[in-house]
C-alpha atoms as a PDB file:
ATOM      1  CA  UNK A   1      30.231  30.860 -34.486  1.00  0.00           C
ATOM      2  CA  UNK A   2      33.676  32.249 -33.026  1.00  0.00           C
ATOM      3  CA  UNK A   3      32.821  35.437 -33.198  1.00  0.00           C
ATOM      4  CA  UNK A   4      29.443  34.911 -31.287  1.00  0.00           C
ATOM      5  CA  UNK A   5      31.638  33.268 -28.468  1.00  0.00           C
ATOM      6  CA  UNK A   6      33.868  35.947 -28.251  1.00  0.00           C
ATOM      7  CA  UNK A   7      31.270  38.453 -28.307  1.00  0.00           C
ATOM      8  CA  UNK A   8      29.598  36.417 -25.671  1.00  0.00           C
ATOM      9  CA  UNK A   9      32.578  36.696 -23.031  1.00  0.00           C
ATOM     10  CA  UNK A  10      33.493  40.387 -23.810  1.00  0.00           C
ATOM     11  CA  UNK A  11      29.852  40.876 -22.779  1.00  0.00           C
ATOM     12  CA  UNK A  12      30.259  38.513 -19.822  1.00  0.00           C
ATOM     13  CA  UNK A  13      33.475  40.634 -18.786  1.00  0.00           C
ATOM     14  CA  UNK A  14      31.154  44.032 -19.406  1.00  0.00           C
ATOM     15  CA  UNK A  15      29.114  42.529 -16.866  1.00  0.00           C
ATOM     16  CA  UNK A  16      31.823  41.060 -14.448  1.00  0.00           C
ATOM     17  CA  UNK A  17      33.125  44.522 -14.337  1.00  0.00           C
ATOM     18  CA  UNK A  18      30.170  46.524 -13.226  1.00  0.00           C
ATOM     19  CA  UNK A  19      28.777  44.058 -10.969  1.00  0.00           C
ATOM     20  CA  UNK A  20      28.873  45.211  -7.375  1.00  0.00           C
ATOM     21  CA  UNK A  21      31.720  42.840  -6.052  1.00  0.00           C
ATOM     22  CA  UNK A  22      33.779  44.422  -8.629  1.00  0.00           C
ATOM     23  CA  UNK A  23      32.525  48.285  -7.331  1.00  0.00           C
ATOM     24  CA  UNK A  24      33.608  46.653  -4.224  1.00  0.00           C
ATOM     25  CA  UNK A  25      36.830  46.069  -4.860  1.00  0.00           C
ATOM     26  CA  UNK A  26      37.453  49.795  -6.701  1.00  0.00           C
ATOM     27  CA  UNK A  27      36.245  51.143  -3.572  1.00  0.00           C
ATOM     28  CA  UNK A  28      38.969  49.254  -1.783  1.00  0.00           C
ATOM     29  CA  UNK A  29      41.961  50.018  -4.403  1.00  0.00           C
ATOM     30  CA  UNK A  30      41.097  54.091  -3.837  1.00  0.00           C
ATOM     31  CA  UNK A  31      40.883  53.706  -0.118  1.00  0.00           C
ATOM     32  CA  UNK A  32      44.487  51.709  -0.601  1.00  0.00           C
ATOM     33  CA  UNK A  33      45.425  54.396  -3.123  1.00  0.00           C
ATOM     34  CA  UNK A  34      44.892  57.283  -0.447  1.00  0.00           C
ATOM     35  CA  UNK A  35      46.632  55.298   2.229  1.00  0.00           C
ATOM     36  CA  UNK A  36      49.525  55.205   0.243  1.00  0.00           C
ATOM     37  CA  UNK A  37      49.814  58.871  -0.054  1.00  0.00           C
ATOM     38  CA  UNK A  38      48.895  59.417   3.865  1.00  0.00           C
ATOM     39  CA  UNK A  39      52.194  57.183   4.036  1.00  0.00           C
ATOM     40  CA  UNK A  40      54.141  58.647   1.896  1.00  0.00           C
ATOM     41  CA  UNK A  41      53.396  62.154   3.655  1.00  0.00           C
ATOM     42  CA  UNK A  42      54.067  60.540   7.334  1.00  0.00           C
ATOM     43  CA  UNK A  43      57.607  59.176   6.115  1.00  0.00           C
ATOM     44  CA  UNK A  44      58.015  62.584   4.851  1.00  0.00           C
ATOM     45  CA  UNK A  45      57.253  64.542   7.985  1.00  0.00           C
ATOM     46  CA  UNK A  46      59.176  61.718   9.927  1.00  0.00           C
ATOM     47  CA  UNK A  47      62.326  62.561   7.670  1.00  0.00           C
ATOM     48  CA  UNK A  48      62.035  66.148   8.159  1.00  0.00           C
ATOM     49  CA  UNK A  49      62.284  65.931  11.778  1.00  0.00           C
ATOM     50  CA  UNK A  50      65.232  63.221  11.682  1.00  0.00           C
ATOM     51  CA  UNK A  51      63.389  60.321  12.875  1.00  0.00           C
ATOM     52  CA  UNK A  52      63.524  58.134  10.740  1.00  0.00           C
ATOM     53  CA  UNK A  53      66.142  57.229   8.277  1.00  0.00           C
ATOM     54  CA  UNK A  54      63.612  55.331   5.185  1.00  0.00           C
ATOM     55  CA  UNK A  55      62.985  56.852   1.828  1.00  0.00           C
ATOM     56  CA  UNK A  56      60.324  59.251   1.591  1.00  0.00           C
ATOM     57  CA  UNK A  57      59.132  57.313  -1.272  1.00  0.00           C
ATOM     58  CA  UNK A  58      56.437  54.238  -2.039  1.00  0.00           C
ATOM     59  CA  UNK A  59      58.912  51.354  -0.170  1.00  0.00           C
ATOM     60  CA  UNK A  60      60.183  53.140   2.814  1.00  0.00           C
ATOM     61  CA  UNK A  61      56.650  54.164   3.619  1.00  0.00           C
ATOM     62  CA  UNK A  62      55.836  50.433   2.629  1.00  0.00           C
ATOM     63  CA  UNK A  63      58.455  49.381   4.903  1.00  0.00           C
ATOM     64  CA  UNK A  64      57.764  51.776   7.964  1.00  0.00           C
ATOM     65  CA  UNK A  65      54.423  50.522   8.340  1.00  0.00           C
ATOM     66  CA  UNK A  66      55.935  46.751   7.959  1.00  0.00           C
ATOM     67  CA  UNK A  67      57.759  47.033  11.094  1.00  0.00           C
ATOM     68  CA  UNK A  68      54.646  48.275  13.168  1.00  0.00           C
ATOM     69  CA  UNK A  69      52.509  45.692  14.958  1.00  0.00           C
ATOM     70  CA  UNK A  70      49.210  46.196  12.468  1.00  0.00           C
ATOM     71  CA  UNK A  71      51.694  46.434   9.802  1.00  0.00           C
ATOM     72  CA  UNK A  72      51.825  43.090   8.191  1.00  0.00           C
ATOM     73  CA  UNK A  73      47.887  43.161   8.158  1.00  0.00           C
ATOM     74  CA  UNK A  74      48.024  46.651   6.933  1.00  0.00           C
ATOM     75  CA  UNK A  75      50.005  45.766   4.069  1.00  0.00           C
ATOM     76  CA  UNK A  76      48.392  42.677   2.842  1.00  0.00           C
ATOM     77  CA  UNK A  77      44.917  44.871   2.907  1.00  0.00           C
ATOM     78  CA  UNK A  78      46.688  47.651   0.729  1.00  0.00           C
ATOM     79  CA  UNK A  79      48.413  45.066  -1.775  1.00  0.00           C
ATOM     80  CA  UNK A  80      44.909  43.462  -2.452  1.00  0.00           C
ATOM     81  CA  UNK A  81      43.337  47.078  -2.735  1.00  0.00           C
ATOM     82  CA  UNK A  82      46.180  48.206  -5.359  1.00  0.00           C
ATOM     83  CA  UNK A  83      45.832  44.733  -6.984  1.00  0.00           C
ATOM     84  CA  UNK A  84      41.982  45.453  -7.013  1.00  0.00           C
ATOM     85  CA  UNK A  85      42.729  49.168  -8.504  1.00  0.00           C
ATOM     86  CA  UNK A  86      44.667  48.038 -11.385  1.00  0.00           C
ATOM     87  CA  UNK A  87      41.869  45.761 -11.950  1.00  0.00           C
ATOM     88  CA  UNK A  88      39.217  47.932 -12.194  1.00  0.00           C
ATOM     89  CA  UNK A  89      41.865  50.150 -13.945  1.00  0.00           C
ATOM     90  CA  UNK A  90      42.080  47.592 -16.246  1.00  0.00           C
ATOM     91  CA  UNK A  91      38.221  47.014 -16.606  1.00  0.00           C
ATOM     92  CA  UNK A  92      37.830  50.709 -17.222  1.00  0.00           C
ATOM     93  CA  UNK A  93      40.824  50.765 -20.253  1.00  0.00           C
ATOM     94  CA  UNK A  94      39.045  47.172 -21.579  1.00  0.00           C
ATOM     95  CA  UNK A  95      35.356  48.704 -22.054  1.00  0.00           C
ATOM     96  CA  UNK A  96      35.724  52.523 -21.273  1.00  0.00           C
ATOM     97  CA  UNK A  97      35.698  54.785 -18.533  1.00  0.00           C
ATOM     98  CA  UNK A  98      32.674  55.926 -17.049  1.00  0.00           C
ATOM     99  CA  UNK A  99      31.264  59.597 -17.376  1.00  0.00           C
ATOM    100  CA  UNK A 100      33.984  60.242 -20.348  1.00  0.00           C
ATOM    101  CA  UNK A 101      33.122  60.479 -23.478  1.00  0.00           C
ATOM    102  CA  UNK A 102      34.588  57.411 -25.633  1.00  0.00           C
ATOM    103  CA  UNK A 103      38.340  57.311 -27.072  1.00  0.00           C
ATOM    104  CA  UNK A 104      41.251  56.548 -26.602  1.00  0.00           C
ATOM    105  CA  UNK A 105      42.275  58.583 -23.942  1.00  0.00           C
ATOM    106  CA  UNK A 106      40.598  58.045 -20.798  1.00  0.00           C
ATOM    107  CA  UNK A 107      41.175  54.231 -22.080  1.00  0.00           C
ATOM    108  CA  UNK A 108      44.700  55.204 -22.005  1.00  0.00           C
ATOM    109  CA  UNK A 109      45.024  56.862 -19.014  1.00  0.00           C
ATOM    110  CA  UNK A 110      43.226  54.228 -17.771  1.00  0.00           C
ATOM    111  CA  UNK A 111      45.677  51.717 -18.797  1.00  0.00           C
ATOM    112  CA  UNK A 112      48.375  53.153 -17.399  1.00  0.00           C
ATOM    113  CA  UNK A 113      47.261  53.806 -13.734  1.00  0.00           C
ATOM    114  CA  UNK A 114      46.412  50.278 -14.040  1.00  0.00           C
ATOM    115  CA  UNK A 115      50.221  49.039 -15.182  1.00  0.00           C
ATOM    116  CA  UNK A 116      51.228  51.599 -12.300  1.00  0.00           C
ATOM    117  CA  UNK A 117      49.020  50.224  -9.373  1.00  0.00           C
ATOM    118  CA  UNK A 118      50.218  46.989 -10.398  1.00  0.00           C
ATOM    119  CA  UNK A 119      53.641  47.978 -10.441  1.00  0.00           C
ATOM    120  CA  UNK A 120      52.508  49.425  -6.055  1.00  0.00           C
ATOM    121  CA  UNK A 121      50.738  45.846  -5.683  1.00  0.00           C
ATOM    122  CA  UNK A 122      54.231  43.760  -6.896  1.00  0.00           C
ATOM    123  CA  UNK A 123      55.995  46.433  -4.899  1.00  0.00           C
ATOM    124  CA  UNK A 124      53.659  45.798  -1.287  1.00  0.00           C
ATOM    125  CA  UNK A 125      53.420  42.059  -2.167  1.00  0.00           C
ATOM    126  CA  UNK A 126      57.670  42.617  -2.290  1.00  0.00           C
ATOM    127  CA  UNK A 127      57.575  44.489   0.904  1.00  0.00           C
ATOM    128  CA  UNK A 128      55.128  41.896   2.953  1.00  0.00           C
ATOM    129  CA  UNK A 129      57.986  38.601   1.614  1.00  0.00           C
ATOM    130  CA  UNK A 130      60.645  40.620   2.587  1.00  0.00           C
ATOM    131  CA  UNK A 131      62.726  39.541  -0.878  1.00  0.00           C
ATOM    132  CA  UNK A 132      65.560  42.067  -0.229  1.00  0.00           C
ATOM    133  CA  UNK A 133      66.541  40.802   2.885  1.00  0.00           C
ATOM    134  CA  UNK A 134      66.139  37.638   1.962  1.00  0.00           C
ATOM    135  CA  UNK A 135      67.795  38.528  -1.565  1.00  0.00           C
ATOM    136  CA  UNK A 136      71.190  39.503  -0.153  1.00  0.00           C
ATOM    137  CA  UNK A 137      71.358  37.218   2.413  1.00  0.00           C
ATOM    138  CA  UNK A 138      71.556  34.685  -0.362  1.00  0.00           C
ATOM    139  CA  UNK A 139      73.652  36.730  -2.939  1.00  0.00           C
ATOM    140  CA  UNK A 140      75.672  36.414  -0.030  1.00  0.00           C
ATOM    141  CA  UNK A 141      76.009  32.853   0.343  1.00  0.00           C
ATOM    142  CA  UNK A 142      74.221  32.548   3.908  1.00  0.00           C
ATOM    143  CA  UNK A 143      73.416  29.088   4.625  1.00  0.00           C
ATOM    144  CA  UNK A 144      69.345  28.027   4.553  1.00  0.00           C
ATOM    145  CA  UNK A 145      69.770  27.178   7.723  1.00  0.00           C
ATOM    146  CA  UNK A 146      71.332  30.294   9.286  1.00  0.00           C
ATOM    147  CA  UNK A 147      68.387  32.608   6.948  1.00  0.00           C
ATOM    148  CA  UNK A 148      66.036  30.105   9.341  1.00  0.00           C
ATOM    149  CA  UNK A 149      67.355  30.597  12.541  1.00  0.00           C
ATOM    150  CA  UNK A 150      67.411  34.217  11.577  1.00  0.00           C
ATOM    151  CA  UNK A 151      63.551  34.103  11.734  1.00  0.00           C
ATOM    152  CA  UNK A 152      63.394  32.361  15.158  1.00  0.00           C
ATOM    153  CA  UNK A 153      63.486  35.779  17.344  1.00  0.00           C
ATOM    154  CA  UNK A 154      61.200  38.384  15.213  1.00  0.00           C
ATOM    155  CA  UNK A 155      58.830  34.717  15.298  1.00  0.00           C
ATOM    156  CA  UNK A 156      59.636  33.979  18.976  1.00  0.00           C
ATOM    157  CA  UNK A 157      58.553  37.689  19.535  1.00  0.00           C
ATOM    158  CA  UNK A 158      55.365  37.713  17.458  1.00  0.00           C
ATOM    159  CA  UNK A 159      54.486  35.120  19.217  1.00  0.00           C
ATOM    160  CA  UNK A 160      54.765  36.806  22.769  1.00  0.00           C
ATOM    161  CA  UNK A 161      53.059  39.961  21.470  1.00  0.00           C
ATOM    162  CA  UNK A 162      50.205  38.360  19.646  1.00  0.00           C
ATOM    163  CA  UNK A 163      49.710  36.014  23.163  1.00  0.00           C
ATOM    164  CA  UNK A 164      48.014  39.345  24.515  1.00  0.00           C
ATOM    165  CA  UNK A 165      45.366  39.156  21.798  1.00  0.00           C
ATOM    166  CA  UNK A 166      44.660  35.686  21.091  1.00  0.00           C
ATOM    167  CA  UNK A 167      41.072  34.202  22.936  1.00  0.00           C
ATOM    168  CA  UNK A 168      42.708  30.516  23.373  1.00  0.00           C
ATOM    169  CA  UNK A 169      45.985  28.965  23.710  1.00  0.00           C
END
C-alpha cells in the first residue's frame, strides 16, 4: 500500500509539472532569465562609459534597476520568474528533461541551473528587502527608530511620484 501512494503522488507531480500553469511559469523564468543578462550587459556598457559606479555583475544590475521608478515592480516580476525557473528546473531534474534522451545528465544539468536560479531568486528577493543596508545599519548599532525615520523621505517621495499615477486619492 505505501508504495502505491507514493507512486500515486510522483505521478500527480508528473502531471503538476506539465500542466499548462506550470509551462506558464517556465515561460516566465526564461523571459526573467534573459532580462537578467540584458541587465547585466546595460551595467556593463554603463561601466564602460563611467556612469555608473555598480558591479557589472548579477546585484549591481539587480540594484541599478532597484533605484529606477519601475524598478521595485521589475524586480519582484524577475524574482518570481527565477523562482519559477528553478522550479521547472527542478521538475525537469525530478522526471527528466524533455527532447533528451534519459540519464543522468540532462537530469543533472538540470539540477544545477535549478540550485543556480534559486541562488538569482534569494539574490533579487535580497535586492527588493534591501538586507545590506539594513544589515549594516544594524551591525552598526543604529537605533530601530533612526533605521525608521531613515525610510520617511525615499517613502515621503514615493508617495509624491506615485500621486501622478494613482486614479483616486
Amino acid at each position: 500500500m505505501h508504495s502505491d501512494s507514493i507512486t500515486g503522488v510522483v505521478s500527480e507531480a508528473k502531471r503538476a509539472s506539465e500542466s499548462p500553469v506550470a509551462q506558464f511559469l517556465a515561460r516566465a523564468g526564461l523571459t526573467a532569465r534573459g532580462v537578467i543578462y540584458i541587465l547585466i550587459g546595460w551595467v556593463a556598457v554603463l561601466v564602460a562609459l563611467g556612469h555608473s559606479s555598480q558591479e557589472a555583475d548579477q546585484r549591481g544590475a539587480l540594484e541599478l534597476l532597484a533605484g529606477k521608478p519601475y524598478g521595485l515592480v521589475s524586480l519582484w516580476l524577475l524574482g518570481v520568474g527565477f523562482a519559477a525557473y528553478a522550479l521547472w528546473r527542478l521538475s525537469e531534474a525530478a522526471f527528466g528533461v524533455t527532447a533528451e534522451p534519459p540519464g543522468a545528465g540532462p537530469r543533472l544539468k538540470s539540477l544545477g541551473r535549478a540550485v543556480l536560479y534559486a541562488g538569482f531568486a534569494y539574490l533579487t528577493f535580497d535586492v527588493i528587502s534591501g538586507t545590506n543596508k539594513l544589515r549594516e545599519a544594524i551591525e552598526q548599532g543604529v537605533d530601530l527608530d533612526a533605521i525608521k525615520q531613515g525610510w520617511q523621505a525615499p517613502l515621503a517621495e514615493f508617495a509624491k511620484m506615485r500621486g501622478q499615477y494613482l486614479l483616486y486619492r
